[in-house]
PDB file of N, CA and C in Angstrom:
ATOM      1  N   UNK A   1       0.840  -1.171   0.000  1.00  0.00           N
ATOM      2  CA  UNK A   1       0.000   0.000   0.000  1.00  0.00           C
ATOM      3  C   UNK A   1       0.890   1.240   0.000  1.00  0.00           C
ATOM      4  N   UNK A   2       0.674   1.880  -0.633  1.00  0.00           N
ATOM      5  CA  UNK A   2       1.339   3.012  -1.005  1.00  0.00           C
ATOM      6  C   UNK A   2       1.115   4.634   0.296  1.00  0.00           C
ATOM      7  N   UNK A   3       2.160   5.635   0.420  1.00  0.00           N
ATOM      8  CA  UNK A   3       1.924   6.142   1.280  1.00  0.00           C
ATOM      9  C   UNK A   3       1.088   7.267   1.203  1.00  0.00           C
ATOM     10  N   UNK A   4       0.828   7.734   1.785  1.00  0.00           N
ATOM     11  CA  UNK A   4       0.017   9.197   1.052  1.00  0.00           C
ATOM     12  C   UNK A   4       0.222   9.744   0.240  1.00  0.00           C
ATOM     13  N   UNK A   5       1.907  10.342   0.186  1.00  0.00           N
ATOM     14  CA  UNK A   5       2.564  11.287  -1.107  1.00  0.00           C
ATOM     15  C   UNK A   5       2.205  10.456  -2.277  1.00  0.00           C
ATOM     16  N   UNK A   6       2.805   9.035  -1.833  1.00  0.00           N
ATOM     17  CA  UNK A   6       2.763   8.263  -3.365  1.00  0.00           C
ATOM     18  C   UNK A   6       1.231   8.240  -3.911  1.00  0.00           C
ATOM     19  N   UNK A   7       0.388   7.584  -2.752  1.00  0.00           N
ATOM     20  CA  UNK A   7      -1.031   7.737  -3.096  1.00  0.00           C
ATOM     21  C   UNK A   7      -1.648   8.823  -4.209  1.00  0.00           C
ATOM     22  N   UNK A   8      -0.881  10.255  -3.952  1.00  0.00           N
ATOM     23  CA  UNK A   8      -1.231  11.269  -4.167  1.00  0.00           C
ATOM     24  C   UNK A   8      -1.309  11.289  -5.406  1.00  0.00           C
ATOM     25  N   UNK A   9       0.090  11.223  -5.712  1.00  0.00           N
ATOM     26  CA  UNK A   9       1.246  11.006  -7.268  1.00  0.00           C
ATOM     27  C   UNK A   9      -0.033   9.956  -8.084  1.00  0.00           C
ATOM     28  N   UNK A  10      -0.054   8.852  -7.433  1.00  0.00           N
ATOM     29  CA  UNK A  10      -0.803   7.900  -8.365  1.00  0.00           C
ATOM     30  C   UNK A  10      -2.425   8.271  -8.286  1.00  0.00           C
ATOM     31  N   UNK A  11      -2.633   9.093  -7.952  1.00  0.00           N
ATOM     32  CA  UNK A  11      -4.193   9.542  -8.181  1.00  0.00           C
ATOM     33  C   UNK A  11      -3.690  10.609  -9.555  1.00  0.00           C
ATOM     34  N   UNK A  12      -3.058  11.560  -9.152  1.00  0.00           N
ATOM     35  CA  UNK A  12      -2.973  12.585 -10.372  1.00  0.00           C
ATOM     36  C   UNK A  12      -2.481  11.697 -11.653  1.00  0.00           C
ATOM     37  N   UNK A  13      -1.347  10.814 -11.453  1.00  0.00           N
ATOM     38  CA  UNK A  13      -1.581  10.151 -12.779  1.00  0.00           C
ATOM     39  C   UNK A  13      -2.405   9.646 -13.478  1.00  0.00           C
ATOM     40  N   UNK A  14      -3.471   8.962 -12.703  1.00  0.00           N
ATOM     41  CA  UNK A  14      -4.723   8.033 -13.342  1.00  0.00           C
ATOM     42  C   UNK A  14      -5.364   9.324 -13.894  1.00  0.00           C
ATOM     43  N   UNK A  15      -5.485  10.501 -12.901  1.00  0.00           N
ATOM     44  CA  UNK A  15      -6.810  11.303 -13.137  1.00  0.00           C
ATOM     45  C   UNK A  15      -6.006  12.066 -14.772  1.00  0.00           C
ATOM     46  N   UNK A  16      -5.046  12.151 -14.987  1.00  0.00           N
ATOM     47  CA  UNK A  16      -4.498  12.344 -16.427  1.00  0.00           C
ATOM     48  C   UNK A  16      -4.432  11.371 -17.216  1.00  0.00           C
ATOM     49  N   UNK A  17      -4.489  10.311 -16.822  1.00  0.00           N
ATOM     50  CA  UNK A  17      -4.657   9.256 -18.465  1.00  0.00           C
ATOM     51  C   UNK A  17      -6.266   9.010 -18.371  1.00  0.00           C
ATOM     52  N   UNK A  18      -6.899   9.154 -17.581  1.00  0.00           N
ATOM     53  CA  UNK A  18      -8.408   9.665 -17.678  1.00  0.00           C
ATOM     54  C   UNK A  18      -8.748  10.757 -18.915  1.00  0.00           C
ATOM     55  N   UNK A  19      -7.879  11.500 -18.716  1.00  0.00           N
ATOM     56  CA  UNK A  19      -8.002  12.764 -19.711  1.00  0.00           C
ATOM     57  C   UNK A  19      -7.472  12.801 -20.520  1.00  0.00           C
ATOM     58  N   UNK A  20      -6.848  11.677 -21.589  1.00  0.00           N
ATOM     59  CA  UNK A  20      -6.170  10.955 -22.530  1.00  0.00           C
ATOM     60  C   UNK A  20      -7.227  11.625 -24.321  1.00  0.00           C
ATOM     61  N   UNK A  21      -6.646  12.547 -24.805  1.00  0.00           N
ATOM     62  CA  UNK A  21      -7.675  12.767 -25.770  1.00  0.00           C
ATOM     63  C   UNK A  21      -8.011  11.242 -26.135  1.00  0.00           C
ATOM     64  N   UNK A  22      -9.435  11.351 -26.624  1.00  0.00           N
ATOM     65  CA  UNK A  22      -9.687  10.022 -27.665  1.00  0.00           C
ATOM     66  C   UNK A  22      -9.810   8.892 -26.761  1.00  0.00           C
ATOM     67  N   UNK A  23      -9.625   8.398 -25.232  1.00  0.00           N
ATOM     68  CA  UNK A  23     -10.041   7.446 -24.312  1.00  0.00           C
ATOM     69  C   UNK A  23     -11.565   7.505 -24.211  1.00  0.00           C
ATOM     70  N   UNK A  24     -11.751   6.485 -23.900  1.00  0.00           N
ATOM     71  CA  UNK A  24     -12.845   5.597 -23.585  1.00  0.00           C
ATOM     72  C   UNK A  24     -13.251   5.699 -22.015  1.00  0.00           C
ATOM     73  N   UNK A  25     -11.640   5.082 -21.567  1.00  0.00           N
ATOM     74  CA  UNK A  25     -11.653   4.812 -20.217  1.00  0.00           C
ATOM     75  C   UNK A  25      -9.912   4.768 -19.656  1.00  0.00           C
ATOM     76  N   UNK A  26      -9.860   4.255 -18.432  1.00  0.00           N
ATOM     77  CA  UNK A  26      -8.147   4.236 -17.924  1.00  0.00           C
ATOM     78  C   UNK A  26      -8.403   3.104 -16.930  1.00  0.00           C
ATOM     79  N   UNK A  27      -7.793   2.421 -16.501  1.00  0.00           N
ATOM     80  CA  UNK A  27      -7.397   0.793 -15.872  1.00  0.00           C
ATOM     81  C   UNK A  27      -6.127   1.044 -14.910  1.00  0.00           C
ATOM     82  N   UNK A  28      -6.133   1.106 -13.912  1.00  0.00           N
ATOM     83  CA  UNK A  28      -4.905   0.923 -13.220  1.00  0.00           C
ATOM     84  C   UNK A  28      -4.593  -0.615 -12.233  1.00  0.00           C
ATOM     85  N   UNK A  29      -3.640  -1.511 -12.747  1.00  0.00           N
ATOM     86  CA  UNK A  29      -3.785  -2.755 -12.065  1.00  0.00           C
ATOM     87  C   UNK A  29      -2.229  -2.975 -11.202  1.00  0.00           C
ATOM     88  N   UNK A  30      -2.505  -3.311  -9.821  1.00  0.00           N
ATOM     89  CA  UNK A  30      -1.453  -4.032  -9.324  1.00  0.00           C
ATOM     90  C   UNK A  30      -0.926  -5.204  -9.636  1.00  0.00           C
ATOM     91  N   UNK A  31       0.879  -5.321  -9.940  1.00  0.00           N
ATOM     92  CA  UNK A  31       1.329  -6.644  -9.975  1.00  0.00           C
ATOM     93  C   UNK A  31       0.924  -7.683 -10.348  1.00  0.00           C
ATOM     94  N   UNK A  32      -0.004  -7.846  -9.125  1.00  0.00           N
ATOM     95  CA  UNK A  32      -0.504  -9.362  -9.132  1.00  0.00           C
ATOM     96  C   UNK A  32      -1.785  -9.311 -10.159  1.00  0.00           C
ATOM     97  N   UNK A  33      -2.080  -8.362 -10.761  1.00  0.00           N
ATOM     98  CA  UNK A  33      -3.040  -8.633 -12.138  1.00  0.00           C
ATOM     99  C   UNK A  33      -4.853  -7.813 -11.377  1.00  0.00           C
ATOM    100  N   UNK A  34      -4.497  -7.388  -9.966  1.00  0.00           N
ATOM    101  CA  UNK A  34      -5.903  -6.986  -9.540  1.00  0.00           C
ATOM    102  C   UNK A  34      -6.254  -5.924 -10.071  1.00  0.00           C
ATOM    103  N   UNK A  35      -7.131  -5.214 -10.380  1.00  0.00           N
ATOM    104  CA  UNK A  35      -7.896  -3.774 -10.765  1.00  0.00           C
ATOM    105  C   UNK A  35      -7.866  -2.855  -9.686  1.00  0.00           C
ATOM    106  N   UNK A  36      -7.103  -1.850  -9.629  1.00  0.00           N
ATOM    107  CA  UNK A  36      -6.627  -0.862  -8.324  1.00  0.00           C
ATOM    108  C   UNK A  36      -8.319   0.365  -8.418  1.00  0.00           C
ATOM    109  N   UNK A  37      -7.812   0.538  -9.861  1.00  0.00           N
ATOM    110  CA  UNK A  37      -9.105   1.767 -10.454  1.00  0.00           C
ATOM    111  C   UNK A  37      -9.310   1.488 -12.073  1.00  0.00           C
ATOM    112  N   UNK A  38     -10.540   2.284 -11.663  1.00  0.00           N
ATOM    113  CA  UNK A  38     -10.904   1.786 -13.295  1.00  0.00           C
ATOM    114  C   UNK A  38     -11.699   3.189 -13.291  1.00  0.00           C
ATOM    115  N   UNK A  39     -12.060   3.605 -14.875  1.00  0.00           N
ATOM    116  CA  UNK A  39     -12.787   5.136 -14.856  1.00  0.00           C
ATOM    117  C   UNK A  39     -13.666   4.824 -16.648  1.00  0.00           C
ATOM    118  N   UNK A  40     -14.530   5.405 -16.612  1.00  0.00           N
ATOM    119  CA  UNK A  40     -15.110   5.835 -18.091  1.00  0.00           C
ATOM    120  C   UNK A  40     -16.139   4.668 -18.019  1.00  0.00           C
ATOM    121  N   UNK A  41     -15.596   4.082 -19.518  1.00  0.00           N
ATOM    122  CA  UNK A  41     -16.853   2.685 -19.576  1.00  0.00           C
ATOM    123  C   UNK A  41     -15.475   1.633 -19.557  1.00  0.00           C
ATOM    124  N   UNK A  42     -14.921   1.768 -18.574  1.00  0.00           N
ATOM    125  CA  UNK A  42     -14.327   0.696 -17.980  1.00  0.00           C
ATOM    126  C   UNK A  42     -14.624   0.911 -16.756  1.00  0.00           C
ATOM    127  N   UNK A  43     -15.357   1.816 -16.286  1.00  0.00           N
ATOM    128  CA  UNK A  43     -15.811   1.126 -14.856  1.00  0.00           C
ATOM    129  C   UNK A  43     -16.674  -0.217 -14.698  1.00  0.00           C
ATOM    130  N   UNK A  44     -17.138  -0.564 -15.525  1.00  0.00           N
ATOM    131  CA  UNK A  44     -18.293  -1.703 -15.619  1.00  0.00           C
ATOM    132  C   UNK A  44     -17.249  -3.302 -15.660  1.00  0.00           C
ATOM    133  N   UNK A  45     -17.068  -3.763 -14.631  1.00  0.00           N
ATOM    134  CA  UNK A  45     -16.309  -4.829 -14.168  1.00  0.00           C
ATOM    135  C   UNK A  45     -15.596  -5.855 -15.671  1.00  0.00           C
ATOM    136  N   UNK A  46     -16.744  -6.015 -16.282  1.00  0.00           N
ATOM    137  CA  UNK A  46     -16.448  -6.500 -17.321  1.00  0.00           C
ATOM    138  C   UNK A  46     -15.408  -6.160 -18.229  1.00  0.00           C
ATOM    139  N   UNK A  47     -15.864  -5.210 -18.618  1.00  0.00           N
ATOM    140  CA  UNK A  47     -14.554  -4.130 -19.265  1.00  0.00           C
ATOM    141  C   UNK A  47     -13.050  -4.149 -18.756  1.00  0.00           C
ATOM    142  N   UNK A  48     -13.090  -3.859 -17.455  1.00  0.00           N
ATOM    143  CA  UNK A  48     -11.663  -3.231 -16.673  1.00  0.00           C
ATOM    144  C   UNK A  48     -11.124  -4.751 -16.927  1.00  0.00           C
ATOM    145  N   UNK A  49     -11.928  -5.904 -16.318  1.00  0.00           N
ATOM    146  CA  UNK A  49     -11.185  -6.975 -16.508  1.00  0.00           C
ATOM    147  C   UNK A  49     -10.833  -7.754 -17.345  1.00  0.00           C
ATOM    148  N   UNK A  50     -11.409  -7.600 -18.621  1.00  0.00           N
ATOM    149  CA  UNK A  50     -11.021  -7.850 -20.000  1.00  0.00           C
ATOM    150  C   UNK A  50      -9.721  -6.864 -20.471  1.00  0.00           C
ATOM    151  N   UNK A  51      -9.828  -5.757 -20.307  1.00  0.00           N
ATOM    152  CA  UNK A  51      -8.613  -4.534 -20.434  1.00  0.00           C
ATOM    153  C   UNK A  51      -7.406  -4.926 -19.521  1.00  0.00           C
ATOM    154  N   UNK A  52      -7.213  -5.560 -18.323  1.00  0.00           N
ATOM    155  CA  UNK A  52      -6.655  -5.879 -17.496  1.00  0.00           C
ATOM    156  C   UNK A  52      -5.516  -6.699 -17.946  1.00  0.00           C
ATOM    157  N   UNK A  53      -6.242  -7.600 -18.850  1.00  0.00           N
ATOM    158  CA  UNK A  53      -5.372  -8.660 -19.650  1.00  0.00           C
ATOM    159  C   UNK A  53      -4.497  -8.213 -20.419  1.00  0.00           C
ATOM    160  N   UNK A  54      -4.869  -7.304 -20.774  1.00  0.00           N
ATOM    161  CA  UNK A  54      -3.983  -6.769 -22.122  1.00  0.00           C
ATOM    162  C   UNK A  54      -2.994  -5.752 -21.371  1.00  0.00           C
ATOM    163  N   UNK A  55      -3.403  -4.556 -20.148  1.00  0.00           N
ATOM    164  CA  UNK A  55      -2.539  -4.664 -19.285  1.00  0.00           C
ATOM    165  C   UNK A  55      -1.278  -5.294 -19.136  1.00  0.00           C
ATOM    166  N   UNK A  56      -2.317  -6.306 -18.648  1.00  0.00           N
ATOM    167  CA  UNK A  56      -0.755  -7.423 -18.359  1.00  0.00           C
ATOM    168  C   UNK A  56       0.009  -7.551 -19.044  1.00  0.00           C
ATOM    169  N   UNK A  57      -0.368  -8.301 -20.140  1.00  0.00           N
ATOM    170  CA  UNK A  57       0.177  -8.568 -21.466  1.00  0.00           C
ATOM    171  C   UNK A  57       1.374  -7.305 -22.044  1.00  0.00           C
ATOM    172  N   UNK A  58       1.088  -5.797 -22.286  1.00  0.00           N
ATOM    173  CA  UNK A  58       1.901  -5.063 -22.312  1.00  0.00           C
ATOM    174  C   UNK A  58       2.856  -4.885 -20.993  1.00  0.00           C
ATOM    175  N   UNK A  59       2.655  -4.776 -19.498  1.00  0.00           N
ATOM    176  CA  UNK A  59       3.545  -5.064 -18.887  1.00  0.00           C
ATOM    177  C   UNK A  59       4.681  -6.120 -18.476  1.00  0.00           C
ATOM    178  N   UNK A  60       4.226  -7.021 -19.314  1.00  0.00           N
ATOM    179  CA  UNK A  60       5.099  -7.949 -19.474  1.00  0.00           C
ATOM    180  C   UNK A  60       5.978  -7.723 -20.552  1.00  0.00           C
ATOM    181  N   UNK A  61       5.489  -6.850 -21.801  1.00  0.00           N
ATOM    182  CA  UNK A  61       6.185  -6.431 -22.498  1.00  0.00           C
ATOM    183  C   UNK A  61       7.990  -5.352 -21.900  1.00  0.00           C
ATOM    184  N   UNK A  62       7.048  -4.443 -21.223  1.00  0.00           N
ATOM    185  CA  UNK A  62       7.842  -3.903 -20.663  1.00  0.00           C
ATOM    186  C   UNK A  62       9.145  -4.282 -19.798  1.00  0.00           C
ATOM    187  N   UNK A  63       8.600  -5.365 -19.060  1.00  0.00           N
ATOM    188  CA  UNK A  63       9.458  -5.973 -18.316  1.00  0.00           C
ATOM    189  C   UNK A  63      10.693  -6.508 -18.855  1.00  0.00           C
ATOM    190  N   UNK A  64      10.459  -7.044 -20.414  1.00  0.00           N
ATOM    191  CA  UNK A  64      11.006  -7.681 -21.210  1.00  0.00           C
ATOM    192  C   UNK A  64      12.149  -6.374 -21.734  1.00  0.00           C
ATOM    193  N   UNK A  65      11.613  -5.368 -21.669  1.00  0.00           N
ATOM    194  CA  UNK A  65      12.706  -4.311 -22.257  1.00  0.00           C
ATOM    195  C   UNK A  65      13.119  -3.298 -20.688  1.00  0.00           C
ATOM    196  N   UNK A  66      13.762  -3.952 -20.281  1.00  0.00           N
ATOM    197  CA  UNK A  66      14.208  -3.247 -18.566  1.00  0.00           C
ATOM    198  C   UNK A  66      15.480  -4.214 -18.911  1.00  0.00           C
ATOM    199  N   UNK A  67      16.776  -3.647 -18.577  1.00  0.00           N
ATOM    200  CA  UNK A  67      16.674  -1.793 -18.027  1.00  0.00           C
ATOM    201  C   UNK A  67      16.259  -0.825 -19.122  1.00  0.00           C
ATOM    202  N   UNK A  68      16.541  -1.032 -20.520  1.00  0.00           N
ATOM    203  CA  UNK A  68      16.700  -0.216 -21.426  1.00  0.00           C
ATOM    204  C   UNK A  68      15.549   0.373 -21.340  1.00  0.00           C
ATOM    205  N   UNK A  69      14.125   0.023 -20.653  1.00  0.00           N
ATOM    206  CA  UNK A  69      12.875   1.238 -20.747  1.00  0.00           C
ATOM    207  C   UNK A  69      13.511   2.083 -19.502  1.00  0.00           C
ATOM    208  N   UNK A  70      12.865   3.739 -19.761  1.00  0.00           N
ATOM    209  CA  UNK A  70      13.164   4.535 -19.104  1.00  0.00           C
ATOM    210  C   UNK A  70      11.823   4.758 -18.547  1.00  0.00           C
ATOM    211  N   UNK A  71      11.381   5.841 -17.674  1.00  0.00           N
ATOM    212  CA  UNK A  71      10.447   5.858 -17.367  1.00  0.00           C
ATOM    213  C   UNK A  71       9.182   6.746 -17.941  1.00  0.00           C
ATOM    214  N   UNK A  72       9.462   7.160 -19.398  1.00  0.00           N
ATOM    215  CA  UNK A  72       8.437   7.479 -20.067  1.00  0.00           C
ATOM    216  C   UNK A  72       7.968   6.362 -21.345  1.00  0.00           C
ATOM    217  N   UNK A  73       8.841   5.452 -20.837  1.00  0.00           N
ATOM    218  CA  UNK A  73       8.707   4.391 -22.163  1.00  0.00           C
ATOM    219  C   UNK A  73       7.192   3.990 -22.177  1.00  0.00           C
ATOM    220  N   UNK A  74       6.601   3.520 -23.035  1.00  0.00           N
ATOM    221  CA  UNK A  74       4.874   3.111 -23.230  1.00  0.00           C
ATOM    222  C   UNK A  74       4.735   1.721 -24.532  1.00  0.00           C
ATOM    223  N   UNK A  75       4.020   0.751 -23.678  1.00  0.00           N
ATOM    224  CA  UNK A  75       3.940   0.011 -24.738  1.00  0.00           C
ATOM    225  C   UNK A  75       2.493  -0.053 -25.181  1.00  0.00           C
ATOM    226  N   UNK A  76       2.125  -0.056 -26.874  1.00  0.00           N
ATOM    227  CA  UNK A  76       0.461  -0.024 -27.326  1.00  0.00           C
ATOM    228  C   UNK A  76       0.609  -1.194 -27.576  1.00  0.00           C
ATOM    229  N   UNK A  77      -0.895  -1.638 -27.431  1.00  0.00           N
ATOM    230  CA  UNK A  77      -1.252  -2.944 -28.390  1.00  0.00           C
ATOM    231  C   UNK A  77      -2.234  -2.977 -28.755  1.00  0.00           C
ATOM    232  N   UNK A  78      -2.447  -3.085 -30.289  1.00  0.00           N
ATOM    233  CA  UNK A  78      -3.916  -2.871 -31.121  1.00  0.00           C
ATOM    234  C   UNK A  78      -4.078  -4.297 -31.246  1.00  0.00           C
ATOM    235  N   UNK A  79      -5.170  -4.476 -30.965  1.00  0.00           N
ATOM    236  CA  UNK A  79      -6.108  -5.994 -31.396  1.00  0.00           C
ATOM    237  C   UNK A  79      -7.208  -5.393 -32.414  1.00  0.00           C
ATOM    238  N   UNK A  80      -7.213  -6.329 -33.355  1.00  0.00           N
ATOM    239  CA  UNK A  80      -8.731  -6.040 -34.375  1.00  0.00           C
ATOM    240  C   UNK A  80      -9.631  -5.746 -33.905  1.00  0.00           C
ATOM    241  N   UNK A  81     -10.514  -5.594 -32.896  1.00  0.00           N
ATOM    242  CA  UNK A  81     -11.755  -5.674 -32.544  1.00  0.00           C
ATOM    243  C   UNK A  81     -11.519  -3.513 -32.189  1.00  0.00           C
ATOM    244  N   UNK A  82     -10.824  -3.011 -32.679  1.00  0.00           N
ATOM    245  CA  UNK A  82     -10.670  -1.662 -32.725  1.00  0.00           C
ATOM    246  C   UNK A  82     -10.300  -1.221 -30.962  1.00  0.00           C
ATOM    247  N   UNK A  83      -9.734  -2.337 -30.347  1.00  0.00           N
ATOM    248  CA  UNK A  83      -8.724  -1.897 -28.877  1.00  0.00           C
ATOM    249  C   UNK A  83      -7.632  -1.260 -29.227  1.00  0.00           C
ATOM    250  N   UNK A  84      -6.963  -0.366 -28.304  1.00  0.00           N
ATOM    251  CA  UNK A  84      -5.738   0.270 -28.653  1.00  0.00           C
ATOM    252  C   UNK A  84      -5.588  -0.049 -27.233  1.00  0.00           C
ATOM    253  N   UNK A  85      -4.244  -0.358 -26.469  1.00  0.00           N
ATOM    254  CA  UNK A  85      -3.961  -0.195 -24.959  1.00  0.00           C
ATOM    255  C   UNK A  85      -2.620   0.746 -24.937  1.00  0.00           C
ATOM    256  N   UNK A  86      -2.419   1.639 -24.096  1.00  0.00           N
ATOM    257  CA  UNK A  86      -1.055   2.430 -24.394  1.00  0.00           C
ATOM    258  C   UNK A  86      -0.677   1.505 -22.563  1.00  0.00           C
ATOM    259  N   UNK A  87       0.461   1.672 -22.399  1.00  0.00           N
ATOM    260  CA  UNK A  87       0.360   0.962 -20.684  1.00  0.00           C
ATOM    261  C   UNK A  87       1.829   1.461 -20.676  1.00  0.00           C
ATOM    262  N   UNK A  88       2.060   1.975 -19.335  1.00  0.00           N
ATOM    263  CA  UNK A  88       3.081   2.041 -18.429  1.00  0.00           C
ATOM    264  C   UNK A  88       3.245   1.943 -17.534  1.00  0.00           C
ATOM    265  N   UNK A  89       4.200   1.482 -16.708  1.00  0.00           N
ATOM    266  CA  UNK A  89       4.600   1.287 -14.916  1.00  0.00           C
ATOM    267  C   UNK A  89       5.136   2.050 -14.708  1.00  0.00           C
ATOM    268  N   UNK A  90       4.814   2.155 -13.335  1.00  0.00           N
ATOM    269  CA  UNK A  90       5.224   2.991 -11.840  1.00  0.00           C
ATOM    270  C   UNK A  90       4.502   2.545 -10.555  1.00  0.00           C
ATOM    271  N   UNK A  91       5.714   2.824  -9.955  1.00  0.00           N
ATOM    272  CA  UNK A  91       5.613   2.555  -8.338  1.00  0.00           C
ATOM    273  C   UNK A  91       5.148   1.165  -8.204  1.00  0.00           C
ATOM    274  N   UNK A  92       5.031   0.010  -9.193  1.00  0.00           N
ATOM    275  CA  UNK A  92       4.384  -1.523  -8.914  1.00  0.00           C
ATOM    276  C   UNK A  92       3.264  -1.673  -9.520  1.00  0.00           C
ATOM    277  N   UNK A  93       2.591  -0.370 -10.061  1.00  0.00           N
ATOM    278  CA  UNK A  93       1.665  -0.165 -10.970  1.00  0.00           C
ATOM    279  C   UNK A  93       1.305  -0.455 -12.244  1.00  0.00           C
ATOM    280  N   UNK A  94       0.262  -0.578 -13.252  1.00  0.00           N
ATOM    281  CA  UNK A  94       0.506  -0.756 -14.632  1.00  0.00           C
ATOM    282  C   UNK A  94      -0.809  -0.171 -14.680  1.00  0.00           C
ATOM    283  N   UNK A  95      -0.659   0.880 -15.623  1.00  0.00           N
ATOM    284  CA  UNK A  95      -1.511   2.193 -16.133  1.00  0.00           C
ATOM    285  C   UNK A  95      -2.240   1.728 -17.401  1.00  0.00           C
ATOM    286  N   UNK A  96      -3.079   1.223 -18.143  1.00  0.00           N
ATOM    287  CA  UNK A  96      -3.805   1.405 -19.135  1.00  0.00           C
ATOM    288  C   UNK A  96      -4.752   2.367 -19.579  1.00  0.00           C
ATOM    289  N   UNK A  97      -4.650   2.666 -21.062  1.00  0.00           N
ATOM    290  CA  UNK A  97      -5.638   3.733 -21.556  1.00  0.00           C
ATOM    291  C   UNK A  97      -6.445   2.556 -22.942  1.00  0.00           C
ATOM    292  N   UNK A  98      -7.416   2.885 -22.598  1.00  0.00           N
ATOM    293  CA  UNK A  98      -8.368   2.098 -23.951  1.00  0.00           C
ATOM    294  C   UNK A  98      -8.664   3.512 -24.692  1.00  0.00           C
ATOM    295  N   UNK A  99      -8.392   3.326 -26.043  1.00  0.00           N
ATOM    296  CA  UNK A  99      -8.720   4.511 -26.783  1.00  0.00           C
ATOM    297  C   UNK A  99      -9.723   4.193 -27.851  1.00  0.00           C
ATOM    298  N   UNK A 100     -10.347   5.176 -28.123  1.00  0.00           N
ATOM    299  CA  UNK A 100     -11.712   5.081 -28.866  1.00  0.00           C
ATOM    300  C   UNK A 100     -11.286   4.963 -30.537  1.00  0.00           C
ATOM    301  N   UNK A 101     -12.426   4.075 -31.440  1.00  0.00           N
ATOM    302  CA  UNK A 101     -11.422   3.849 -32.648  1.00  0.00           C
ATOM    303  C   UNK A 101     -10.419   3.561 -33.504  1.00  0.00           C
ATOM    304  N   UNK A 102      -9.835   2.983 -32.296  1.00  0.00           N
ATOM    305  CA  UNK A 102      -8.562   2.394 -33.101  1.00  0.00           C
ATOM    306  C   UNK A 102      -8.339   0.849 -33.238  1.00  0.00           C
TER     307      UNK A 102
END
């Protein structure tokens, strides 16, 4: 559990990939694959946890390019069904944005 400051930090981040031109929604999942927050029309359980996967899936990406990711590095992943996921870590975190149309 994170401390207040950090708490803080990771609220203003979500509440900016919330505000992601062209999002849908934003997904924030701990580590272990749980749903921390979810916002838009990923609040609806279904959603966040289908998005979650793909989450993962790009943070594992990431993991795969450490050390060489820095900390603005971002990995997307478009699936046909017109998903886009942009995802980055911090603090143990993994940030998703679902974007509209793509």
């Amino acid at each position: 559990m994170p401390n207040a400051t950090a708490a803080g930090e990771l609220k203003k981040i979500f509440d900016s990939m919330c505000a992601v031109p062209g999002s849908v929604g934003a997904v924030m999942i701990r580590e272990d694959g749980s749903i921390a927050r979810a916002s838009g029309k990923l609040s609806k359980s279904s959603e966040a946890v289908a998005l979650s996967h793909l989450v993962k899936d790009a943070a594992q990406l990431m993991a795969m390019l450490q050390p060489e990711a820095g900390p603005l590095t971002r990995v997307t992943i478009s699936r046909q069904n017109d998903v886009a996921i942009a995802a980055t870590t911090l603090q143990g975190y993994v940030f998703g944005v679902k974007l509209a149309g793509r």
